[in-house]
PDB file of N, CA and C in Angstrom:
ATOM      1  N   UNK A   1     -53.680-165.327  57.517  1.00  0.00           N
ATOM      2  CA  UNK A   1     -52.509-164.588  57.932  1.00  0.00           C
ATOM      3  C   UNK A   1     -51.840-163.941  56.717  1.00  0.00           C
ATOM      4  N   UNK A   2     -51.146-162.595  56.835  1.00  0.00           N
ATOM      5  CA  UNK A   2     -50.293-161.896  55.817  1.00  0.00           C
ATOM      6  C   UNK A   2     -48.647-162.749  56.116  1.00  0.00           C
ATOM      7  N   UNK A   3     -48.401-162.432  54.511  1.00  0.00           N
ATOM      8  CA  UNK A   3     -47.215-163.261  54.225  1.00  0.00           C
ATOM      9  C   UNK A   3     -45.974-162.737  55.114  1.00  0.00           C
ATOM     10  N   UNK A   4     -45.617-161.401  55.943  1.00  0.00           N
ATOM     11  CA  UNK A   4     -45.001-161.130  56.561  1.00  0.00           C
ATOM     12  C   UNK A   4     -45.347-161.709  57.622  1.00  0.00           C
ATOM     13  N   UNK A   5     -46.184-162.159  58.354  1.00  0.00           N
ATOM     14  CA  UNK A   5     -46.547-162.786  59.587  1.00  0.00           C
ATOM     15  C   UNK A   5     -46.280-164.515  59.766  1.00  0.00           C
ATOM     16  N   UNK A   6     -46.593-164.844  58.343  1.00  0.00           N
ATOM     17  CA  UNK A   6     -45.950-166.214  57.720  1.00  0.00           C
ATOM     18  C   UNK A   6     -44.124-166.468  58.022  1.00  0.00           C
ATOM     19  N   UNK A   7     -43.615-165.570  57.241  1.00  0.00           N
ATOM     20  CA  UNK A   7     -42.331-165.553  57.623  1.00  0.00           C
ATOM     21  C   UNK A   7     -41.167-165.523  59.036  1.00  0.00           C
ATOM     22  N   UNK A   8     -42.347-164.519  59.681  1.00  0.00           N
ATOM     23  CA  UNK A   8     -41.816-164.798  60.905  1.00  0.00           C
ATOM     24  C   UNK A   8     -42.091-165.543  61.819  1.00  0.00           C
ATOM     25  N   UNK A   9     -43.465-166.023  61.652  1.00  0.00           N
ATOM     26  CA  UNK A   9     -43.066-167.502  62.212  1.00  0.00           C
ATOM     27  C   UNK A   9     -42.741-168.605  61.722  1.00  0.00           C
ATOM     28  N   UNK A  10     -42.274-168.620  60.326  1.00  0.00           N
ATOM     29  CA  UNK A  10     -41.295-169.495  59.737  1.00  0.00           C
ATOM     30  C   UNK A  10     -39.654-169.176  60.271  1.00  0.00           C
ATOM     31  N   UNK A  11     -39.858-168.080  60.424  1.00  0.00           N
ATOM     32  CA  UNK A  11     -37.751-168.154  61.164  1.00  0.00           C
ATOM     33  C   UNK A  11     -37.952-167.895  62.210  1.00  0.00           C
ATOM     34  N   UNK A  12     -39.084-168.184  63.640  1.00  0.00           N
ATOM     35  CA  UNK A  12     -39.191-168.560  64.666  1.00  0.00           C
ATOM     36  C   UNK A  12     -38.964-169.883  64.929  1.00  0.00           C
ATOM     37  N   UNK A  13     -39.468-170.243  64.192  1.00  0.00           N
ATOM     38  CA  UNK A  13     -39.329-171.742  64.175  1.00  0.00           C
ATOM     39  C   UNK A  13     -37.931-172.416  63.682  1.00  0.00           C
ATOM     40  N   UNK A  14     -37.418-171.646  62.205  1.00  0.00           N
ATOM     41  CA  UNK A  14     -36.018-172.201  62.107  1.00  0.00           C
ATOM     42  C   UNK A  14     -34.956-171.933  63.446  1.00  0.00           C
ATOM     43  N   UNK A  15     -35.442-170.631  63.972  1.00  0.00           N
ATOM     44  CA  UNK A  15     -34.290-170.417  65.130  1.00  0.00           C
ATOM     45  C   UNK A  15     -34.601-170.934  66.251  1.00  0.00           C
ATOM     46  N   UNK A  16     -36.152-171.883  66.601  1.00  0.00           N
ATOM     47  CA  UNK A  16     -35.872-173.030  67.368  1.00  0.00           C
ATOM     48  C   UNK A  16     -35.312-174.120  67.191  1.00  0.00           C
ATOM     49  N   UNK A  17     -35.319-174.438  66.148  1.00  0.00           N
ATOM     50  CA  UNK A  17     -34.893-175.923  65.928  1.00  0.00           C
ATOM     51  C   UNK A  17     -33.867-175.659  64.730  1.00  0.00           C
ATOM     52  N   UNK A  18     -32.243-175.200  65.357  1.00  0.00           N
ATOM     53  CA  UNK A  18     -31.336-174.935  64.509  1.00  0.00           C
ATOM     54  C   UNK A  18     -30.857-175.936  64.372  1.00  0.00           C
ATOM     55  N   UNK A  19     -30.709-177.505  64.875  1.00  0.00           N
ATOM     56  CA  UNK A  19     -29.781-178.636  64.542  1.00  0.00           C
ATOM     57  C   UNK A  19     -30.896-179.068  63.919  1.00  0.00           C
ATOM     58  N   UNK A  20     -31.858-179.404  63.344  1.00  0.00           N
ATOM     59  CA  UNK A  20     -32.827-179.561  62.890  1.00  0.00           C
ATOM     60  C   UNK A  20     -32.649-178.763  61.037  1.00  0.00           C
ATOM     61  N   UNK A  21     -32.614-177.768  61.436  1.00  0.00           N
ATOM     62  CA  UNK A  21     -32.748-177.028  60.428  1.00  0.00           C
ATOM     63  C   UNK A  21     -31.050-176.912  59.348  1.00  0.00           C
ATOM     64  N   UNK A  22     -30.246-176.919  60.450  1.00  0.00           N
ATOM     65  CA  UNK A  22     -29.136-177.303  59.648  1.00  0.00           C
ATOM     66  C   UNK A  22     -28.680-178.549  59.114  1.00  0.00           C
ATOM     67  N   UNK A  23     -29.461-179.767  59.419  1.00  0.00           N
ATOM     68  CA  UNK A  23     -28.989-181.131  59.236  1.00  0.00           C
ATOM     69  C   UNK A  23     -29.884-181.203  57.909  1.00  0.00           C
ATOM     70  N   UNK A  24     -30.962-180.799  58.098  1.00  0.00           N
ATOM     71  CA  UNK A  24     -31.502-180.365  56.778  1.00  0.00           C
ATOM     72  C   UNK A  24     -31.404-179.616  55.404  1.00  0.00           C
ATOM     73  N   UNK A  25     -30.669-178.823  55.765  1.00  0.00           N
ATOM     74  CA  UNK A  25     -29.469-177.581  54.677  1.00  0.00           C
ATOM     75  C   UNK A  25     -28.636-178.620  54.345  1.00  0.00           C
ATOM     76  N   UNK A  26     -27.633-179.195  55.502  1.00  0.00           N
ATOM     77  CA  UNK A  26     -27.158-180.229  54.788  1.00  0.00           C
ATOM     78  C   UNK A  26     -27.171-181.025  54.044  1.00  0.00           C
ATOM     79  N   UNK A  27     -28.548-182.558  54.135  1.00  0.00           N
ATOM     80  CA  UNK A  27     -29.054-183.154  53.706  1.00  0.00           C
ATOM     81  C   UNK A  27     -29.552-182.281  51.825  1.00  0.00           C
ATOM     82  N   UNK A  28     -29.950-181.763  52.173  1.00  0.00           N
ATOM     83  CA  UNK A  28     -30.526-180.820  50.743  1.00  0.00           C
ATOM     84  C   UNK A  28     -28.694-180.513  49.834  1.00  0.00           C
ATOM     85  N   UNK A  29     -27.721-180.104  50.228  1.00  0.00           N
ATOM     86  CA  UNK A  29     -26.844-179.585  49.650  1.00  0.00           C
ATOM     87  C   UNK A  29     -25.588-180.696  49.303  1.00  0.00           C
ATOM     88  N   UNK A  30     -25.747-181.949  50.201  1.00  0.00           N
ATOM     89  CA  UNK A  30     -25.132-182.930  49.933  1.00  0.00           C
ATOM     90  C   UNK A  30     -25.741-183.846  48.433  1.00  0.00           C
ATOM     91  N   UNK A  31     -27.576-183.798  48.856  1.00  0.00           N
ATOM     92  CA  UNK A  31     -28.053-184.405  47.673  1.00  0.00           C
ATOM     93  C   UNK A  31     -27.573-183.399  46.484  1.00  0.00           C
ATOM     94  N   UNK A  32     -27.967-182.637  46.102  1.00  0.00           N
ATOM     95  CA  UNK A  32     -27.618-182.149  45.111  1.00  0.00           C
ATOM     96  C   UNK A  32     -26.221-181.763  44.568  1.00  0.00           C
ATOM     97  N   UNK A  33     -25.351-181.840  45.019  1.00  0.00           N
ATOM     98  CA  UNK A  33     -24.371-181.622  44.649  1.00  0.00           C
ATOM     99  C   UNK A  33     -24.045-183.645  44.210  1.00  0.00           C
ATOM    100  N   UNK A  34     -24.745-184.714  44.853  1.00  0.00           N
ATOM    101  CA  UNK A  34     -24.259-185.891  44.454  1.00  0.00           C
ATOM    102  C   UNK A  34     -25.239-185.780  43.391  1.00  0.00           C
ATOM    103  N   UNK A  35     -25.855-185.584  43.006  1.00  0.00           N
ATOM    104  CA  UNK A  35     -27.113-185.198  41.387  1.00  0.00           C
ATOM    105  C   UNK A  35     -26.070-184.850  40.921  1.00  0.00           C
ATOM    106  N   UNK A  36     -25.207-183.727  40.684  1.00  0.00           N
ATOM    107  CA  UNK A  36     -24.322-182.688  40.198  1.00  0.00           C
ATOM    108  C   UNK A  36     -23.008-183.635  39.514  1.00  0.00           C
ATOM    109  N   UNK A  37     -22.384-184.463  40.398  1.00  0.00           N
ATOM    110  CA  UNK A  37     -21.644-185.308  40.269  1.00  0.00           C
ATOM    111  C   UNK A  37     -22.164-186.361  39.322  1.00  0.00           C
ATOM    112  N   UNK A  38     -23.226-186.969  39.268  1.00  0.00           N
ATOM    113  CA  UNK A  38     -23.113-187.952  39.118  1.00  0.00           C
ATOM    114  C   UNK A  38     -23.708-187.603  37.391  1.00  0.00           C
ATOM    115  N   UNK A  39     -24.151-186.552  37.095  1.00  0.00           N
ATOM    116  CA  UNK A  39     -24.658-186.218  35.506  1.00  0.00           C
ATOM    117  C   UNK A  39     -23.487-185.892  35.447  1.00  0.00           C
ATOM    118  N   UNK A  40     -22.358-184.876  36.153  1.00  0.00           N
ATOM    119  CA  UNK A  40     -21.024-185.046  35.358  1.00  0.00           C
ATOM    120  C   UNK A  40     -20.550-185.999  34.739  1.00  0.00           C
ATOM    121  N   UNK A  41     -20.321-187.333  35.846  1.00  0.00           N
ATOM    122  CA  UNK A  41     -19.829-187.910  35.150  1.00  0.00           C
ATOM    123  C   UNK A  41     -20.440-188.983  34.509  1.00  0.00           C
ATOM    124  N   UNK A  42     -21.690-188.867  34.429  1.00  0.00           N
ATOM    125  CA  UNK A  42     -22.157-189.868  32.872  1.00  0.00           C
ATOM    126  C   UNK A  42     -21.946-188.962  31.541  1.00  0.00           C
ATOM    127  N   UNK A  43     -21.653-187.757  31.741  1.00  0.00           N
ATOM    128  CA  UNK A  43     -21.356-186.436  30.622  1.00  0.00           C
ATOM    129  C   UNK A  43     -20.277-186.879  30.214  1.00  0.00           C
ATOM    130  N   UNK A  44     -19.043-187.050  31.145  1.00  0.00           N
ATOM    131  CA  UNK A  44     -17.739-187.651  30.819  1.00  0.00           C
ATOM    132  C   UNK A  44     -17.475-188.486  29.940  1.00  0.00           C
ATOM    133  N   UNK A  45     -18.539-189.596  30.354  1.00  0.00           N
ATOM    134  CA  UNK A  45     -18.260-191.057  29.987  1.00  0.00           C
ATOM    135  C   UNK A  45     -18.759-191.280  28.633  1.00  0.00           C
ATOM    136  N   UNK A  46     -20.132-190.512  28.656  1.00  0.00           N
ATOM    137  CA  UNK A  46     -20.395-190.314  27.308  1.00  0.00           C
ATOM    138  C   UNK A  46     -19.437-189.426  26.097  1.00  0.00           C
ATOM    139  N   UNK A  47     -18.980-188.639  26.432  1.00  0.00           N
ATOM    140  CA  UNK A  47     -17.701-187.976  25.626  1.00  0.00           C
ATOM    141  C   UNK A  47     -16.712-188.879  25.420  1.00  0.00           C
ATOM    142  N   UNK A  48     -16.287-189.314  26.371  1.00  0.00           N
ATOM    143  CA  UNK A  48     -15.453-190.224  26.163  1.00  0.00           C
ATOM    144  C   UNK A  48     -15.616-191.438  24.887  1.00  0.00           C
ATOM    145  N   UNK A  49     -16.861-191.873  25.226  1.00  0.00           N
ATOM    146  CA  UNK A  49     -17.362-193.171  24.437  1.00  0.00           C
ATOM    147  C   UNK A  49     -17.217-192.718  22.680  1.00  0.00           C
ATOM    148  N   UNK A  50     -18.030-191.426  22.857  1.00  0.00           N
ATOM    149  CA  UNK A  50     -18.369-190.617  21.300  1.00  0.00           C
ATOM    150  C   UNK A  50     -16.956-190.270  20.657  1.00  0.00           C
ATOM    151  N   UNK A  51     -15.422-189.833  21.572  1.00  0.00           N
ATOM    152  CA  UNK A  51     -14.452-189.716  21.330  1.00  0.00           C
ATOM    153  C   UNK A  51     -13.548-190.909  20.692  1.00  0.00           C
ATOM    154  N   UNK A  52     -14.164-192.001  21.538  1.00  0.00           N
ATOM    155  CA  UNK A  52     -13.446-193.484  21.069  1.00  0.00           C
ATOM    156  C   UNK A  52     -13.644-193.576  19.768  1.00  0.00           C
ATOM    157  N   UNK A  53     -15.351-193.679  19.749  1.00  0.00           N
ATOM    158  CA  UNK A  53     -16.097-194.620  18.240  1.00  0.00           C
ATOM    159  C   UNK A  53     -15.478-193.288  16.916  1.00  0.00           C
ATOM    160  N   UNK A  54     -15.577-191.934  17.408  1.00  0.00           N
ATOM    161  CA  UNK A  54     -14.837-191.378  15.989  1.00  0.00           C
ATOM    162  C   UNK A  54     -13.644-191.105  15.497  1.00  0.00           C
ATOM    163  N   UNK A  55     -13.009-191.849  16.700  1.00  0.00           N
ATOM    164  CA  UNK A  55     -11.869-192.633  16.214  1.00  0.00           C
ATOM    165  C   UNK A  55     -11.239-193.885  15.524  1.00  0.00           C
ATOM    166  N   UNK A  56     -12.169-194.369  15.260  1.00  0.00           N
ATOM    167  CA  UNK A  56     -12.106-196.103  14.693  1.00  0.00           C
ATOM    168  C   UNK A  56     -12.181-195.629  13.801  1.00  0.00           C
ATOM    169  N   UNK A  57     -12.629-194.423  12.770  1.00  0.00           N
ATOM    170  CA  UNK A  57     -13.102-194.389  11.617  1.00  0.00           C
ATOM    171  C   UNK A  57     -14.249-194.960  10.716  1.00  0.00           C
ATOM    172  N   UNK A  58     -14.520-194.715   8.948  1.00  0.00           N
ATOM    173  CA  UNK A  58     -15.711-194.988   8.907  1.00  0.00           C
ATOM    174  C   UNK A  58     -15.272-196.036   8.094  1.00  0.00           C
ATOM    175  N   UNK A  59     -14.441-197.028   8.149  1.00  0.00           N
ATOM    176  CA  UNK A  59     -14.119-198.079   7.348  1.00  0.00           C
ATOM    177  C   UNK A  59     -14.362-199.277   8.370  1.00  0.00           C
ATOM    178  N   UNK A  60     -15.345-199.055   9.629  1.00  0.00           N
ATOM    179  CA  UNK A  60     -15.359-200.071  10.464  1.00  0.00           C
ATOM    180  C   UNK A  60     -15.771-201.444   9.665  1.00  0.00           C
ATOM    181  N   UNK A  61     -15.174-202.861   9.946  1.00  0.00           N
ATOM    182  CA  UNK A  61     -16.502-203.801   9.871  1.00  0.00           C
ATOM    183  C   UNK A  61     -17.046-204.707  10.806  1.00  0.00           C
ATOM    184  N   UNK A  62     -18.061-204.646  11.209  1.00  0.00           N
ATOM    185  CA  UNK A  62     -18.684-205.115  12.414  1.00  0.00           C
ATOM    186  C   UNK A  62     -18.869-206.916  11.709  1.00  0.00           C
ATOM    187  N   UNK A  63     -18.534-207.481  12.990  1.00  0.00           N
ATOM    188  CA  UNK A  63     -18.446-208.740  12.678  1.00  0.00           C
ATOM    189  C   UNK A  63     -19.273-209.560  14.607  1.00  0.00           C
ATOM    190  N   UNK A  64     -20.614-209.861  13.651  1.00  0.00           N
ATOM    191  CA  UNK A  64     -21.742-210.601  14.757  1.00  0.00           C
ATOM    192  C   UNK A  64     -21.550-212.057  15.148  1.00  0.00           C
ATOM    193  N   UNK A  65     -21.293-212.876  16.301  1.00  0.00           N
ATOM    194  CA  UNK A  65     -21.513-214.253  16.430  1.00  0.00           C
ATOM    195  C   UNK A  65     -22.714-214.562  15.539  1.00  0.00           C
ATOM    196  N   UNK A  66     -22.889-216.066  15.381  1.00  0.00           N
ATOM    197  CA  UNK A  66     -23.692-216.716  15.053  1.00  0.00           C
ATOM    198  C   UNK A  66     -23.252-218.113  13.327  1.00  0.00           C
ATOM    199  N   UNK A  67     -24.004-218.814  13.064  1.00  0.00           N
ATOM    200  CA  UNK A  67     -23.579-219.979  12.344  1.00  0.00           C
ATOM    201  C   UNK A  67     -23.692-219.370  11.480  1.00  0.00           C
ATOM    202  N   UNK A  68     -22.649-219.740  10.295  1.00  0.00           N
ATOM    203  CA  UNK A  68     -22.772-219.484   8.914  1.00  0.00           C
ATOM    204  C   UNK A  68     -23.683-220.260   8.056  1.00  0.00           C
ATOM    205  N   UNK A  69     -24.217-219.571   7.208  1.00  0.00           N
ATOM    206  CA  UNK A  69     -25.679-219.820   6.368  1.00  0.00           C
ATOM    207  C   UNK A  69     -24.996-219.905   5.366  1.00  0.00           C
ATOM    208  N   UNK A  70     -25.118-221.324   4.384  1.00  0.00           N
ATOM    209  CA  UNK A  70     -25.050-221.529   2.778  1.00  0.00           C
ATOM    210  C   UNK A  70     -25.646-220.197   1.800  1.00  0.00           C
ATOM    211  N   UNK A  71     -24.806-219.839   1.480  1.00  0.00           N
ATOM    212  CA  UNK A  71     -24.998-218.750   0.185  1.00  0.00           C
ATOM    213  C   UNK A  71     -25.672-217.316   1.140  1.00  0.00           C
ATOM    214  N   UNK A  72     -25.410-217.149   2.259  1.00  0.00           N
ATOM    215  CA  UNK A  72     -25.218-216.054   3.184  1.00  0.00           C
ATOM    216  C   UNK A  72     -26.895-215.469   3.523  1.00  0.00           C
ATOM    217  N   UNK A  73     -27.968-216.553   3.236  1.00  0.00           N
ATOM    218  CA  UNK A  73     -29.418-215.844   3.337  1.00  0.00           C
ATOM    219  C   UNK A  73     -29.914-216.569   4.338  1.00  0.00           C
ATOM    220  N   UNK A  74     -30.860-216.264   5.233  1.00  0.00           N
ATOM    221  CA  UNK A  74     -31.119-217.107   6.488  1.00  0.00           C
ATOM    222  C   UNK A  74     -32.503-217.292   5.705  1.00  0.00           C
ATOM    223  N   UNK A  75     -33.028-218.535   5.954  1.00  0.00           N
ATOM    224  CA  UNK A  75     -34.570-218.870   5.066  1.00  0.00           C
ATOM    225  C   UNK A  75     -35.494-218.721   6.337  1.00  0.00           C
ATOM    226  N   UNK A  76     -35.333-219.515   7.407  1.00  0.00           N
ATOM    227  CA  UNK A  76     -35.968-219.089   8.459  1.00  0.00           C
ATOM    228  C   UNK A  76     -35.534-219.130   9.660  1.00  0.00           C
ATOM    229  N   UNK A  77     -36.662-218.695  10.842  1.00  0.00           N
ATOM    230  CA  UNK A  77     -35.807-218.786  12.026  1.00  0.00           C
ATOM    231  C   UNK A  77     -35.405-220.084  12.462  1.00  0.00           C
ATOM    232  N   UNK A  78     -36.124-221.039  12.489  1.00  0.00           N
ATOM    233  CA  UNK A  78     -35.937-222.187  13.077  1.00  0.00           C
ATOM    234  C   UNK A  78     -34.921-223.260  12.371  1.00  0.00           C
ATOM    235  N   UNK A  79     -34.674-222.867  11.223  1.00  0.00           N
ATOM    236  CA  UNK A  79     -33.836-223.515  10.623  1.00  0.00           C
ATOM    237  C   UNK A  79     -32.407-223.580  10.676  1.00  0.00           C
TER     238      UNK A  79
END
């Protein structure tokens, strides 16, 4: 078949089955717009985060749990 003959019975068919075809437009325009949303706002959150930390400045000092080691060298793990 030629691609004009394709088409029209592709929108024969959409204009049979219009609740069909619109629940589907829907479905398609709801997903993507929640895609849309939802990289916004990890975009946000990430700005946000990058906004915090270059604010602390570069004089941070990070301070890790764990036991203090005689003369500050760990010899091994199990020890």
């Amino acid at each position: 078949m030629r691609a004009p003959d394709l088409l029209g019975v592709g929108w024969q068919a959409l204009r049979a089955h219009t609740g069909r075809s619109l629940l589907t437009t829907l479905g398609i325009v709801v997903g993507v717009a929640a895609v849309i949303c939802t990289m916004s706002i990890g975009a946000g959150a990430e700005d946000e985060v990058a906004e915090k930390l270059r604010t602390l400045g570069a004089n941070l000092l990070v301070v890790t749990p764990g036991a203090a080691k005689p003369g500050g060298v760990r010899m091994e793990a199990d020890r």
